[in-house]
N, C-alpha and C. Protein backbone atom coordinates (compact mmCIF):
# COMPACT_ATOMS: atom_id res chain seq x y z
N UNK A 1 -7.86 3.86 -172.67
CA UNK A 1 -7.82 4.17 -174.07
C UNK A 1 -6.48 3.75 -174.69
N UNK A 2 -5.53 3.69 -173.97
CA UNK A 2 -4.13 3.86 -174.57
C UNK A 2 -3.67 2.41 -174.36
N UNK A 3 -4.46 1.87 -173.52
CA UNK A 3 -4.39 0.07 -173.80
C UNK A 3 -5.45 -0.88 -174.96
N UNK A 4 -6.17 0.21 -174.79
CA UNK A 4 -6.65 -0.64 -176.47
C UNK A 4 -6.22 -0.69 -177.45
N UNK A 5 -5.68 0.86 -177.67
CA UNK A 5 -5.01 1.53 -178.96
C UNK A 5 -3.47 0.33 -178.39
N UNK A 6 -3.03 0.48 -177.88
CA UNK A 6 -2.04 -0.43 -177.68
C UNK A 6 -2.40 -1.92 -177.65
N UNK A 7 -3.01 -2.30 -177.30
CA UNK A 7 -3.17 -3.93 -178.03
C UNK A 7 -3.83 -4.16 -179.10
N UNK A 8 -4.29 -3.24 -179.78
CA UNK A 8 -4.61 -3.13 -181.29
C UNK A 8 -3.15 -2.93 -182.18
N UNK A 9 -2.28 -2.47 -181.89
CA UNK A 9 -1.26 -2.41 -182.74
C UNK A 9 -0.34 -3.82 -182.76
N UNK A 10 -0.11 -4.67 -181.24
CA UNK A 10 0.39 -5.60 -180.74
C UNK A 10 -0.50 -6.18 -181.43
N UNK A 11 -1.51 -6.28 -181.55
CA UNK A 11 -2.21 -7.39 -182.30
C UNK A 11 -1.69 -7.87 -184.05
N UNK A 12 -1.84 -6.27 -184.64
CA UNK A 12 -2.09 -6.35 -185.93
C UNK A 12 0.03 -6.66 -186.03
N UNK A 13 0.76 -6.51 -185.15
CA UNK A 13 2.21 -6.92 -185.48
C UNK A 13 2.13 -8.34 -185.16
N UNK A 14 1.85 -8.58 -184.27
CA UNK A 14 1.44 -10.05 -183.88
C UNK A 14 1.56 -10.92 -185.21
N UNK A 15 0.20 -10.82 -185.60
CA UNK A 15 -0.43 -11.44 -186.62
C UNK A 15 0.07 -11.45 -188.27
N UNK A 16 0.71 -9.81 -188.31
CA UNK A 16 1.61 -9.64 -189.42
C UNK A 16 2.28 -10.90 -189.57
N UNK A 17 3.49 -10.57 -188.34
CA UNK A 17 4.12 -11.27 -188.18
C UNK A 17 3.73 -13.12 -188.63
N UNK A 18 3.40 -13.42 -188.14
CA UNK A 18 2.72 -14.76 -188.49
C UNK A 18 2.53 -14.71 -190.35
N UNK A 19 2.06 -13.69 -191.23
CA UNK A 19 1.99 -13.33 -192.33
C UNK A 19 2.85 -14.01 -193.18
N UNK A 20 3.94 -13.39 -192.49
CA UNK A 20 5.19 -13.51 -193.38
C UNK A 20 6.14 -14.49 -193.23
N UNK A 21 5.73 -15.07 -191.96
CA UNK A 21 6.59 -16.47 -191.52
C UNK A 21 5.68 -17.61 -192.08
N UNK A 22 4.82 -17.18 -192.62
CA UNK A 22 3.84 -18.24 -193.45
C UNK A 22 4.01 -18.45 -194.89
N UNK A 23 4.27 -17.06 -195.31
CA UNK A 23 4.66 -16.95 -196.71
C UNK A 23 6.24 -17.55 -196.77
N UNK A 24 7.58 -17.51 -196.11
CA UNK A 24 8.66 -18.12 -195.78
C UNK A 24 8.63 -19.59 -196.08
N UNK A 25 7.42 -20.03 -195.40
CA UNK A 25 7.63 -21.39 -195.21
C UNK A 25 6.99 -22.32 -196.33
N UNK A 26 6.11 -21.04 -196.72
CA UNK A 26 4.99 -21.60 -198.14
C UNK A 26 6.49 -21.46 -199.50
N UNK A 27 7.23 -20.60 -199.54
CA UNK A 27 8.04 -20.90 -200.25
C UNK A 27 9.47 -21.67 -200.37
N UNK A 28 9.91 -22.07 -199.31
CA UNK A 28 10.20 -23.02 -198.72
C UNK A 28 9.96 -24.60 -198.82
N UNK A 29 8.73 -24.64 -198.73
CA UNK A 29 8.09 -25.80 -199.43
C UNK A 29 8.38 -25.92 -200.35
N UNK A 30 8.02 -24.96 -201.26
CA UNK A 30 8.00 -24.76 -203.01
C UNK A 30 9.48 -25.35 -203.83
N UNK A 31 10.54 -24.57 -203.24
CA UNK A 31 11.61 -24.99 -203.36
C UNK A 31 12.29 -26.60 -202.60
N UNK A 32 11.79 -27.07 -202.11
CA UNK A 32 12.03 -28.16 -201.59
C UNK A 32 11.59 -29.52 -202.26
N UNK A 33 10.55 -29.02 -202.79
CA UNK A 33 9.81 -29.70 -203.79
C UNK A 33 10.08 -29.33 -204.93
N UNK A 34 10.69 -29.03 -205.25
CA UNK A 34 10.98 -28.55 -206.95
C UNK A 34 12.52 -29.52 -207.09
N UNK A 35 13.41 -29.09 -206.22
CA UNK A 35 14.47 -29.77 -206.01
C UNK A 35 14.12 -31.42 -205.59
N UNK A 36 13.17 -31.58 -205.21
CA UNK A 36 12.80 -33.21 -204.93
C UNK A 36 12.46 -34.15 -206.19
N UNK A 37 11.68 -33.14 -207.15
CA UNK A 37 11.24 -33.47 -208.29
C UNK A 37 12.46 -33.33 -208.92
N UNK A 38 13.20 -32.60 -209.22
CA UNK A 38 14.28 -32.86 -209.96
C UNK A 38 15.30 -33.83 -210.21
N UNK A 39 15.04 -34.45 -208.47
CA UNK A 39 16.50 -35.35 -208.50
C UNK A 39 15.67 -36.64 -208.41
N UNK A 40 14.38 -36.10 -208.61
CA UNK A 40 13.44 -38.02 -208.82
C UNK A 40 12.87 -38.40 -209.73
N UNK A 41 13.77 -37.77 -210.87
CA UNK A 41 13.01 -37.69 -212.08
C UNK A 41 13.50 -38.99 -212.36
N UNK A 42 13.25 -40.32 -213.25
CA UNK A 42 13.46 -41.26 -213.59
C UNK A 42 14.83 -41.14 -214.25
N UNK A 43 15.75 -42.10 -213.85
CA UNK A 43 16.94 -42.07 -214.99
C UNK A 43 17.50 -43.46 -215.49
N UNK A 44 18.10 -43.41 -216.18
CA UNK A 44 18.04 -44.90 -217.19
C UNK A 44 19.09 -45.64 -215.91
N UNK A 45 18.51 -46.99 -215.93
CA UNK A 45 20.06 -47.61 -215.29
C UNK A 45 21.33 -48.18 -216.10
N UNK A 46 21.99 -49.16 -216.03
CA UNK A 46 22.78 -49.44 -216.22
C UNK A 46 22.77 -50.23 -217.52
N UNK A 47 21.83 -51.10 -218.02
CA UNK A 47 21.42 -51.22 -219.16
C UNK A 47 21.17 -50.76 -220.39
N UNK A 48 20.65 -49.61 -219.73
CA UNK A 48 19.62 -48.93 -220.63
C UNK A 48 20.70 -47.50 -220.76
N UNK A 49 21.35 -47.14 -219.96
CA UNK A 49 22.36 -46.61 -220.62
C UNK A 49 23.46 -47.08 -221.36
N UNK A 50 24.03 -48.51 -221.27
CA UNK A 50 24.42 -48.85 -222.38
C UNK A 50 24.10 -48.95 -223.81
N UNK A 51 23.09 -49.21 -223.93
CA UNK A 51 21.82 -49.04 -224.95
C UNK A 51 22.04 -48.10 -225.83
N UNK A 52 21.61 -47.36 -224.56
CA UNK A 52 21.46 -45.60 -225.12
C UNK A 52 22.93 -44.92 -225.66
N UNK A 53 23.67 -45.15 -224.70
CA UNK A 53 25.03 -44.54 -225.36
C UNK A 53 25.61 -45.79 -227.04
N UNK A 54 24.96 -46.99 -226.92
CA UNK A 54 25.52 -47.48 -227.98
C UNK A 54 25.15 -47.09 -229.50
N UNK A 55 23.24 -46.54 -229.65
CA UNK A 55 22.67 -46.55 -230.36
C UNK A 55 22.63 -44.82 -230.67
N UNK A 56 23.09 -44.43 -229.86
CA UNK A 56 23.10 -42.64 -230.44
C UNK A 56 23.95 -41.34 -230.28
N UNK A 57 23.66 -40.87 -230.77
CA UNK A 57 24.85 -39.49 -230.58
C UNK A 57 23.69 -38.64 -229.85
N UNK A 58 25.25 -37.99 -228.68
CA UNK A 58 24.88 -37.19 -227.91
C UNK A 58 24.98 -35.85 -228.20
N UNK A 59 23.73 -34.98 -228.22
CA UNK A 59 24.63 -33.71 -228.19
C UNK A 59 24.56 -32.61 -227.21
N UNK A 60 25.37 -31.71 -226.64
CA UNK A 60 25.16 -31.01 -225.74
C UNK A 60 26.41 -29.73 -225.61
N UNK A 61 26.25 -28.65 -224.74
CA UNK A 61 27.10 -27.36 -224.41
C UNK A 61 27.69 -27.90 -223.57
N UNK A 62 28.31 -28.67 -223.18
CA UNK A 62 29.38 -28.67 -221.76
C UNK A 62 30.18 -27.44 -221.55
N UNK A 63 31.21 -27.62 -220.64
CA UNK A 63 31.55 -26.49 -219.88
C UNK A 63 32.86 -26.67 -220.09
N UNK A 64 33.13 -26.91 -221.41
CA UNK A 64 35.04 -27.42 -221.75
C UNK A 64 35.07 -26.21 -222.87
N UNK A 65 34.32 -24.79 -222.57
CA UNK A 65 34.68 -23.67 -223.63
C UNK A 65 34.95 -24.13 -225.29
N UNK A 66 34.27 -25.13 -225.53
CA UNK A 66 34.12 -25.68 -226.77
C UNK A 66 32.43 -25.47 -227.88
N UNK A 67 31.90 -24.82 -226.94
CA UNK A 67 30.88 -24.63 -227.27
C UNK A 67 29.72 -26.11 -227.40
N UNK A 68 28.48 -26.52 -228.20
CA UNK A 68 28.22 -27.74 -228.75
C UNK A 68 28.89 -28.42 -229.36
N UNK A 69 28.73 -29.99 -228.65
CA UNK A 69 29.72 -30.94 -229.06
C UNK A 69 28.68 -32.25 -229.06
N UNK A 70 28.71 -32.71 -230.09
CA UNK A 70 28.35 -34.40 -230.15
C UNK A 70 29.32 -35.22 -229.31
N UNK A 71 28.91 -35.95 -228.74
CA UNK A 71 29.50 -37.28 -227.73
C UNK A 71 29.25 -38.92 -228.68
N UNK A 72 30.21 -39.16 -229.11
CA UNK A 72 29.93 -40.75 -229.87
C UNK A 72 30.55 -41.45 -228.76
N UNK A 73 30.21 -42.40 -228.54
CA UNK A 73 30.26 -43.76 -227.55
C UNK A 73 30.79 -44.86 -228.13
N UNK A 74 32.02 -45.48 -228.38
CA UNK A 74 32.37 -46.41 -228.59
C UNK A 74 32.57 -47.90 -227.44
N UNK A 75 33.03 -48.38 -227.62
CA UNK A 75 32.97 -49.59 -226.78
C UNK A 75 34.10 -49.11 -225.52
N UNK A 76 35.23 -48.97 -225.80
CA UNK A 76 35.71 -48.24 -224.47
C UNK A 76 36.15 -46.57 -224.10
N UNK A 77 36.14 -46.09 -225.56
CA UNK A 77 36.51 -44.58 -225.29
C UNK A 77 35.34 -43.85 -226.30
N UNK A 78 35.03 -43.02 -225.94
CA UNK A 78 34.19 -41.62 -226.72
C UNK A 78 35.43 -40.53 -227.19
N UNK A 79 34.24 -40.08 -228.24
CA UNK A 79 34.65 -38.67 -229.56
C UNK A 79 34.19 -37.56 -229.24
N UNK A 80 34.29 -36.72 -229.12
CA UNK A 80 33.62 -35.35 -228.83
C UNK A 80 33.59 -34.58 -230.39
N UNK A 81 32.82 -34.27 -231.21
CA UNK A 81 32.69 -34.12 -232.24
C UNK A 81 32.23 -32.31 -232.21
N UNK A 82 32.70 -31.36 -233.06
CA UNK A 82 32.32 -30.13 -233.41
C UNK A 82 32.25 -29.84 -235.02
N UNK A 83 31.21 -29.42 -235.22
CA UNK A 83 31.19 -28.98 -236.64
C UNK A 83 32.20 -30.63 -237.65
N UNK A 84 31.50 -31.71 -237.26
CA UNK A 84 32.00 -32.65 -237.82
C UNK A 84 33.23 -33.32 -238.01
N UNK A 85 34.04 -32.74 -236.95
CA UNK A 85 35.28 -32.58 -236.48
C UNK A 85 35.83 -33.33 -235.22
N UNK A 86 36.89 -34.57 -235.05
CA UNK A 86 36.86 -35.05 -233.60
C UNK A 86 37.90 -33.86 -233.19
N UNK A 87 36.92 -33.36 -232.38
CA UNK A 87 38.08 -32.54 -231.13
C UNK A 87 39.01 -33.41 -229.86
N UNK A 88 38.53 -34.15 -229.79
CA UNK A 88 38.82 -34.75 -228.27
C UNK A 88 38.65 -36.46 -228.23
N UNK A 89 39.28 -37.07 -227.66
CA UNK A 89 38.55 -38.75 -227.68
C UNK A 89 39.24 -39.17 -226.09
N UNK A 90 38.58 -40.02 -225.37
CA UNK A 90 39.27 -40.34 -224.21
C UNK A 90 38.32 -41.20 -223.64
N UNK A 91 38.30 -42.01 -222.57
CA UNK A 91 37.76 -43.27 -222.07
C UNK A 91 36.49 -42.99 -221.55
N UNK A 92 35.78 -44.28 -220.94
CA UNK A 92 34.46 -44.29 -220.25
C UNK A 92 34.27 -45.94 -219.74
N UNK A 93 33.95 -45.79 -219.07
CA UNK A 93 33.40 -47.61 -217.99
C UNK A 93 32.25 -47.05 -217.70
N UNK A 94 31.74 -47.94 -216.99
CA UNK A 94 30.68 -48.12 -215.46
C UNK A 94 31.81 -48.72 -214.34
N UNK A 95 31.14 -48.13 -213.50
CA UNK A 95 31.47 -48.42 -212.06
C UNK A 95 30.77 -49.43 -211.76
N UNK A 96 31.77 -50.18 -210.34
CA UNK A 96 31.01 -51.21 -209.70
C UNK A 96 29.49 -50.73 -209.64
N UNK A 97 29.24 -49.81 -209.15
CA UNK A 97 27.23 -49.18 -209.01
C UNK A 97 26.69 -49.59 -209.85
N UNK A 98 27.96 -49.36 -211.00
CA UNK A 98 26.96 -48.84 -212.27
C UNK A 98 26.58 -47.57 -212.66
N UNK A 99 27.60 -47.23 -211.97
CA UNK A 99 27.16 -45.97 -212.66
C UNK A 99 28.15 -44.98 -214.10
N UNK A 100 27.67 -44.29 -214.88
CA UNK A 100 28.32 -43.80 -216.20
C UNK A 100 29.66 -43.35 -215.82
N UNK A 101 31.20 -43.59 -216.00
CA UNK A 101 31.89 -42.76 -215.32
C UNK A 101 32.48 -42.28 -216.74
N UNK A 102 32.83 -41.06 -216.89
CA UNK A 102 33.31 -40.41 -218.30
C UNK A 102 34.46 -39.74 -218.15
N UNK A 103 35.84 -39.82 -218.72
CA UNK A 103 36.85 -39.57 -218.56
C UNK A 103 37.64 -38.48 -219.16
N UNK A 104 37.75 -37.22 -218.77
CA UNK A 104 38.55 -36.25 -219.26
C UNK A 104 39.85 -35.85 -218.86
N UNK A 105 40.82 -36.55 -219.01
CA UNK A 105 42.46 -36.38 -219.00
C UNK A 105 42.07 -36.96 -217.18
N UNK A 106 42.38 -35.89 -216.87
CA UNK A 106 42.53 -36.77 -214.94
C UNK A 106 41.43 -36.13 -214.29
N UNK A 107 40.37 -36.06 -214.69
CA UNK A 107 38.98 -35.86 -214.06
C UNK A 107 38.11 -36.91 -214.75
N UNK A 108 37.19 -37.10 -213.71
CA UNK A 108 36.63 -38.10 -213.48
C UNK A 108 35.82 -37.56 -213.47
N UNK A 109 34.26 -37.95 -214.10
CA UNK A 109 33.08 -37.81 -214.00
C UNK A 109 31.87 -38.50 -214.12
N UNK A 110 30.93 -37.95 -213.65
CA UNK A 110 29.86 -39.04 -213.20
C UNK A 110 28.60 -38.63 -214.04
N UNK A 111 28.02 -39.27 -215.13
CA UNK A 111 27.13 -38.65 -216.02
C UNK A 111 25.59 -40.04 -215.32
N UNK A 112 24.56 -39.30 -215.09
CA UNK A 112 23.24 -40.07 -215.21
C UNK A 112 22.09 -39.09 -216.08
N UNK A 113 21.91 -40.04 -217.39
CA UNK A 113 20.71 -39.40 -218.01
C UNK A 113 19.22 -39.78 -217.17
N UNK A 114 18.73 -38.46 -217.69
CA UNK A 114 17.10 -38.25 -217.31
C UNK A 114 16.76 -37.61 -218.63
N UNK A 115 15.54 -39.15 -218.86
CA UNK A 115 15.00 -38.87 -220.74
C UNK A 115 13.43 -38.14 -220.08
N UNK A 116 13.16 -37.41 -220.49
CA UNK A 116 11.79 -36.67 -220.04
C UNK A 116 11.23 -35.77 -220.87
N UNK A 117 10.42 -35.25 -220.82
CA UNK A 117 9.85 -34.21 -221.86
C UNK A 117 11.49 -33.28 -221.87
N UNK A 118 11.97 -32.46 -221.07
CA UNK A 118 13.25 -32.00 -221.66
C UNK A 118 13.89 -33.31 -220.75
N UNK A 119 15.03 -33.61 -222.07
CA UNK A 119 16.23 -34.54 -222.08
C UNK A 119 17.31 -33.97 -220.66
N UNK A 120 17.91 -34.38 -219.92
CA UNK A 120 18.91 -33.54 -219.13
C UNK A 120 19.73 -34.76 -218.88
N UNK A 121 20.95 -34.54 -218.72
CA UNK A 121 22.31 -35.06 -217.85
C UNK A 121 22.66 -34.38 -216.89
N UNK A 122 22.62 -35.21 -216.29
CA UNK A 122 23.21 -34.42 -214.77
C UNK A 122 24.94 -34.95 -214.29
N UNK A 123 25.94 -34.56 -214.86
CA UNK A 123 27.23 -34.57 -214.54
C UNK A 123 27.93 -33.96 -213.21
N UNK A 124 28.67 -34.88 -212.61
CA UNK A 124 28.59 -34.43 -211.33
C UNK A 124 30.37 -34.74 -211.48
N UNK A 125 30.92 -34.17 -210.38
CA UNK A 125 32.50 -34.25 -210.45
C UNK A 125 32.64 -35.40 -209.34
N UNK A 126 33.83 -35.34 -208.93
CA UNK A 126 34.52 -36.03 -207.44
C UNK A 126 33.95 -35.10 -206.30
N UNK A 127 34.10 -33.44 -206.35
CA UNK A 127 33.64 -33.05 -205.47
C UNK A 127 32.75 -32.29 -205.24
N UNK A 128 31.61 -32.55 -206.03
CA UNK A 128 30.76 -31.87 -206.09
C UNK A 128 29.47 -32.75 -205.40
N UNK A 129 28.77 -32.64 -204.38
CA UNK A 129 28.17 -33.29 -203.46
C UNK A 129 26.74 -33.51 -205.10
N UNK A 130 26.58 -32.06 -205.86
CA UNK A 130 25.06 -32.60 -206.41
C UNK A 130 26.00 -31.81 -207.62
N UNK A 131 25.40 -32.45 -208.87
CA UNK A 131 25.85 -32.35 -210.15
C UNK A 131 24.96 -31.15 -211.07
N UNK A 132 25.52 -31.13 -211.65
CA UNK A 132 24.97 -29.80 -212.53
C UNK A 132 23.94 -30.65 -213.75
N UNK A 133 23.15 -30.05 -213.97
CA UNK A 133 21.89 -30.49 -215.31
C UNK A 133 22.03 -29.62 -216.79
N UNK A 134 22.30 -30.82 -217.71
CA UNK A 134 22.96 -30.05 -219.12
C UNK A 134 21.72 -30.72 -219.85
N UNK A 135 20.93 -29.69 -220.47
CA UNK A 135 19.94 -30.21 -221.51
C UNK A 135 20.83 -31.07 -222.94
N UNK A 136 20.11 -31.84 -223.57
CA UNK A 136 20.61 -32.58 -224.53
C UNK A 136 19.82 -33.10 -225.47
N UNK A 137 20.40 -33.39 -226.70
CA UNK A 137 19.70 -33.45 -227.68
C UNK A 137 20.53 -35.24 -228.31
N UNK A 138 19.16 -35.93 -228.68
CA UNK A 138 19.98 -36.99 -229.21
C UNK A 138 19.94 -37.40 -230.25
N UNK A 139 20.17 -38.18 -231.18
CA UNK A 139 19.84 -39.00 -233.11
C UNK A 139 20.91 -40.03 -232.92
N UNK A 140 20.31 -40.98 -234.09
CA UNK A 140 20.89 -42.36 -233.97
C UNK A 140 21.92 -42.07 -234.36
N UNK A 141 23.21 -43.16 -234.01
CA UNK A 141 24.47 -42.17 -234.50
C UNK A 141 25.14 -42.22 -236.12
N UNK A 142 23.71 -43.59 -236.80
CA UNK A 142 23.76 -43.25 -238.64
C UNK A 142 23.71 -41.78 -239.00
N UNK A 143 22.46 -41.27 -238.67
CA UNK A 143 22.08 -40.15 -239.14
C UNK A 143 23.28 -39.15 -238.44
N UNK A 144 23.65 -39.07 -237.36
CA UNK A 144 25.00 -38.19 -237.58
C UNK A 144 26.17 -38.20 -238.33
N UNK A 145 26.02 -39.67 -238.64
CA UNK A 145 27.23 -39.74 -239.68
C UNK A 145 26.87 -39.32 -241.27
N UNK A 146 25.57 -39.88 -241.20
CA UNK A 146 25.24 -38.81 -242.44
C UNK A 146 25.38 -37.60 -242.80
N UNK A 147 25.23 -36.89 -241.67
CA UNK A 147 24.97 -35.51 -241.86
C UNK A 147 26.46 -34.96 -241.66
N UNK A 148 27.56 -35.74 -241.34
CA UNK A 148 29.08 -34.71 -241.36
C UNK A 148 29.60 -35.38 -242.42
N UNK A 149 29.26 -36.72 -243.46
CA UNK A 149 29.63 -37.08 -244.80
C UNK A 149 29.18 -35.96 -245.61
């Protein structure tokens, strides 16, 4: 009696067990794939971000306690614009890659847009192995100039 009742309990831990190392791995997946999709989302290359930075104003919250700031793109340095206002101006290239490099006093940064149903930049530092994602908003950069005349 006391070995049935005992491999009835071994069973139902058994099998629990298995339960929850299933659900682990089912979410696991989930997240693995969410993060896969994120970083394979299409992003402009080297062209087409010239393009893009030539023909529009950027706007976005960065993390320079300035709150929203327009980004204008000139041929070798950008404006950081607030309430119609240049706060800030300082350089930008491409890299041999090609890739966006954007210049704030002695940091260096690495911007790749992803245009998608939501807009995102993903800015990444020197040491930051994966970059952070800043939603963004864009207009041609007439109509911004319209709108701070």
């Amino acid at each position: 009696m006391f070995k049935k009742i005992f491999s009835i309990i071994f069973l139902t831990l058994f099998l629990s067990s298995f339960s929850v190392a299933k659900d682990k791995i089912d979410e696991t997946i989930d997240k693995t794939t969410d993060f896969l999709k994120s970083i394979s989302k299409k992003s402009l290359n080297k062209s087409q971000t010239a393009e893009f930075l030539n023909n529009y104003a950027i706007t976005l919250a960065d993390e320079r306690n300035q709150g929203v700031v327009t980004y204008i793109f000139e041929e070798k340095n950008y404006k950081r614009y607030q309430e119609g206002k240049v706060i800030s101006e300082d350089g930008w290239r491409f890299t041999n890659l090609g890739k966006l490099r954007v210049f704030s006093g002695d940091i260096k940064l690495t911007w790749k847009f992803k245009l998608d149903k939501q807009n995102v930049i993903v800015i990444k530092t020197k040491f930051q192995p994966i970059g952070k994602e800043y939603p963004f908003t864009y207009q041609l950069k007439d109509k911004f100039f319209e709108k701070i005349n």
